[in-house]
Protein backbone atom coordinates (compact mmCIF):
# COMPACT_ATOMS: atom_id res chain seq x y z
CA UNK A 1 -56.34 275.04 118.32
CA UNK A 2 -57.63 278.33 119.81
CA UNK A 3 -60.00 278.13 122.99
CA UNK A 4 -61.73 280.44 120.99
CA UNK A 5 -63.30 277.18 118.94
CA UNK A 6 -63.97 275.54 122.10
CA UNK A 7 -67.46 274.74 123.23
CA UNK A 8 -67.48 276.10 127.12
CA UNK A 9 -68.89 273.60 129.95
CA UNK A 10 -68.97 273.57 133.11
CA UNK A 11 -65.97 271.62 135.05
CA UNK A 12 -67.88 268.35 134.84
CA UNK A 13 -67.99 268.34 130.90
CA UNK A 14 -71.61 268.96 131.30
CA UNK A 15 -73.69 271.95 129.23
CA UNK A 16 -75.49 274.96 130.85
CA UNK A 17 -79.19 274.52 130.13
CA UNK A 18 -81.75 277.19 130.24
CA UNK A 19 -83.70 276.86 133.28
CA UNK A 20 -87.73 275.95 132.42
CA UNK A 21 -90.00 278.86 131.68
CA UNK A 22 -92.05 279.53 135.06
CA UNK A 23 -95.26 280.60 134.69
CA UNK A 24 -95.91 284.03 136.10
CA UNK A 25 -99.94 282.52 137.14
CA UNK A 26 -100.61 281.54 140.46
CA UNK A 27 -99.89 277.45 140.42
CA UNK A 28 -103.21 276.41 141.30
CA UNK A 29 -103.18 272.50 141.41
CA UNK A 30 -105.55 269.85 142.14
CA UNK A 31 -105.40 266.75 144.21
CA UNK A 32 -104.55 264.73 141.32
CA UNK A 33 -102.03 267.64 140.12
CA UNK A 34 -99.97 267.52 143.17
CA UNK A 35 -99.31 263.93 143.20
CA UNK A 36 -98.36 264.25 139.44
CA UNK A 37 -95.83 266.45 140.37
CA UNK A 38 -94.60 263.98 143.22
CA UNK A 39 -94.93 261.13 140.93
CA UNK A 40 -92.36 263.62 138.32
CA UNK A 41 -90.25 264.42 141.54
CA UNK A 42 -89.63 261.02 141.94
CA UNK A 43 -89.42 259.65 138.93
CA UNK A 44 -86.58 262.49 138.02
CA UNK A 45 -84.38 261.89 141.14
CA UNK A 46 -84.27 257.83 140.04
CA UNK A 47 -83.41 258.69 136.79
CA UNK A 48 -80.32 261.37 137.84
CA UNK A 49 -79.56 258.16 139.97
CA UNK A 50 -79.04 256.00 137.00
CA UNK A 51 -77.20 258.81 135.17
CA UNK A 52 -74.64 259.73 137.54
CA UNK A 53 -74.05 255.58 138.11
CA UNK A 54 -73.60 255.69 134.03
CA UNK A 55 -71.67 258.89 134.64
CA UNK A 56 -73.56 260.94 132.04
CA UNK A 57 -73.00 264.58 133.33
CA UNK A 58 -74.91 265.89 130.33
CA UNK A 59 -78.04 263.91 131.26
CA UNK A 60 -77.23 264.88 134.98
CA UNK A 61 -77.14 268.24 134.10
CA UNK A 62 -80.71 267.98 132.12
CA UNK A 63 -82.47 266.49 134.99
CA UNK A 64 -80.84 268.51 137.35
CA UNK A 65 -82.77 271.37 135.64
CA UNK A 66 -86.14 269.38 135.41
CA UNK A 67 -85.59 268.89 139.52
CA UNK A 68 -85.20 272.30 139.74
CA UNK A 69 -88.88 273.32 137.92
CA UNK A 70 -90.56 270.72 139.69
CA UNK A 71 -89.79 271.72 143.24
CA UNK A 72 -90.21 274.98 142.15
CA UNK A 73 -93.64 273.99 141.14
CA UNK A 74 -94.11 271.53 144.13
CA UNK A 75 -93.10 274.29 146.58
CA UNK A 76 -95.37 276.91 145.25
CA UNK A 77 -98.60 274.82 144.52
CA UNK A 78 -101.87 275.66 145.95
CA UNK A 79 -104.26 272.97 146.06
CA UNK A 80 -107.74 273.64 145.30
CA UNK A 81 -110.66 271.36 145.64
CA UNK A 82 -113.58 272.22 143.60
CA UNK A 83 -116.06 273.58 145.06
CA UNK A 84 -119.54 272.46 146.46
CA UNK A 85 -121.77 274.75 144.69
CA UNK A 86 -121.88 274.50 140.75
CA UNK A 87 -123.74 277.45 139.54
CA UNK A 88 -120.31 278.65 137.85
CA UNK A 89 -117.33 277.57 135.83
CA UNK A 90 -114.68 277.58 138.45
CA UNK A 91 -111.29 275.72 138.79
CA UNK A 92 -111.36 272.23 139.16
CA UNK A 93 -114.63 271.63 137.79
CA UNK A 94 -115.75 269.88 134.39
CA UNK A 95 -118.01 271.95 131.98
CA UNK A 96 -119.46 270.33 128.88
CA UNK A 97 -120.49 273.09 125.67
CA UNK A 98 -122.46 272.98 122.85
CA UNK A 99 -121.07 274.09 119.66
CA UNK A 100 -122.70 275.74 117.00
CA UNK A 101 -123.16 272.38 114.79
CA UNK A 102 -124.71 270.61 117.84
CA UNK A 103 -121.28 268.66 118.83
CA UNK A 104 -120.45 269.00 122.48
CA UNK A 105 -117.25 269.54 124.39
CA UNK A 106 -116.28 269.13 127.77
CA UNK A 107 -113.60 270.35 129.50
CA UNK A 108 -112.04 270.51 133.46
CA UNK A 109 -110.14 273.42 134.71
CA UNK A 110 -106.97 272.41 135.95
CA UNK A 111 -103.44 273.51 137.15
CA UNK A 112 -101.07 274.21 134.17
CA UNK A 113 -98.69 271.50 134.33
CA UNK A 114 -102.20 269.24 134.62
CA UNK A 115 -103.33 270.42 131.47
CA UNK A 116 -103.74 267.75 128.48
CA UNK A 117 -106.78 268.89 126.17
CA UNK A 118 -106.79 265.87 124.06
CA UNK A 119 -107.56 264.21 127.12
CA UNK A 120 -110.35 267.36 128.67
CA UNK A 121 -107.94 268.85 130.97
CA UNK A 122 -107.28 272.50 130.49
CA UNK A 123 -105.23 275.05 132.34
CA UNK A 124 -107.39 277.51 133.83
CA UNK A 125 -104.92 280.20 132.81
CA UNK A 126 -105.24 278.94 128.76
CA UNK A 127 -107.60 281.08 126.59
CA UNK A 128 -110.29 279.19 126.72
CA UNK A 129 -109.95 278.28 130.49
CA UNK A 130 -110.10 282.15 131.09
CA UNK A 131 -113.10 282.34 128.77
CA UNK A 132 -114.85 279.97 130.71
CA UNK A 133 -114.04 280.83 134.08
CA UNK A 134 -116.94 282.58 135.95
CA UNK A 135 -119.58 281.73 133.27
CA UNK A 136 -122.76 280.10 134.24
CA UNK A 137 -125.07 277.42 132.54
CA UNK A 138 -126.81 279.22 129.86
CA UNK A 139 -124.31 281.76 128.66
CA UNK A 140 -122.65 281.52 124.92
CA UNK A 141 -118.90 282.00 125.19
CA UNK A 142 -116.77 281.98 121.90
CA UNK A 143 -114.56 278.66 121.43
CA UNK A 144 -111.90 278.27 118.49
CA UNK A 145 -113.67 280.75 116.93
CA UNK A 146 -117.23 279.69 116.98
CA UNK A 147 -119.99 280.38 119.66
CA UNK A 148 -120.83 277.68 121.85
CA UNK A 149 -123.18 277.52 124.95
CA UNK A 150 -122.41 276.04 128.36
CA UNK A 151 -124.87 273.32 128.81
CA UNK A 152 -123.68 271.83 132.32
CA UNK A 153 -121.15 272.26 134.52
CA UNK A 154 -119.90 269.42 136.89
């Protein structure tokens, strides 16, 4: 058979991945953020443990990668602790809205790799985290399409 047919790996029979998209946003983070990405530090360098004992270069080589964002991410994080005075939407700091129906929402600003909106967390650099940054109690901001106010922020 030609080489030609041949899938190409590297000289451990392992695949080249893609590195992991960067973000091009400062990586703001907050207390709770940083230790997330310690926890995934961790958690990743047990688990290329266990791989290379198993000797599975391809999951070795996937890991590998995952190291590689997360130190990335742990080396360029800038912690940010909310700050005292409330009278704006700024990073790290919950605000709750009030949608056109009367249903509220609330949301914190957090680091992108923080972010989980089904559980409130959103990445200050997401649409509606830029929407909401620098507003103040009182102002209408448009959510998902529909106007909603900002009724407190914590």
């Amino acid at each position: 058979m030609s080489r030609a047919f041949v899938k190409e790996s590297d000289e451990n029979g392992a695949e080249q991945l893609p590195e992991r998209w960067i973000s091009p946003h400062p990586n703001l983070v907050t207390t709770k953020g940083l230790t997330l990405i310690d926890t995934q530090i961790r958690e990743l360098e047990a688990a290329r443990e266990a791989a290379r004992a198993a000797s599975d270069n391809a999951m070795v080589a996937r890991i590998d990668r995952d190291l590689r964002y997360w130190r990335q991410r742990r080396a360029t994080a800038r912690v940010v602790s909310p700050p005292a005075k409330k009278d704006r939407v700024r990073f790290g700091l919950r605000v709750t809205l009030r949608l056109d129906d009367g249903s509220e929402l609330a949301f914190r600003l957090v680091g992108e790799d923080e972010a989980d909106p089904a559980a409130g967390l959103i990445s200050y650099a997401s649409p509606v985290g830029e929407a909401l940054m620098s507003q103040a109690v009182g102002d209408s901001v448009e959510l998902m399409g529909r106007p909603a106010e900002i009724i407190a922020i914590d």
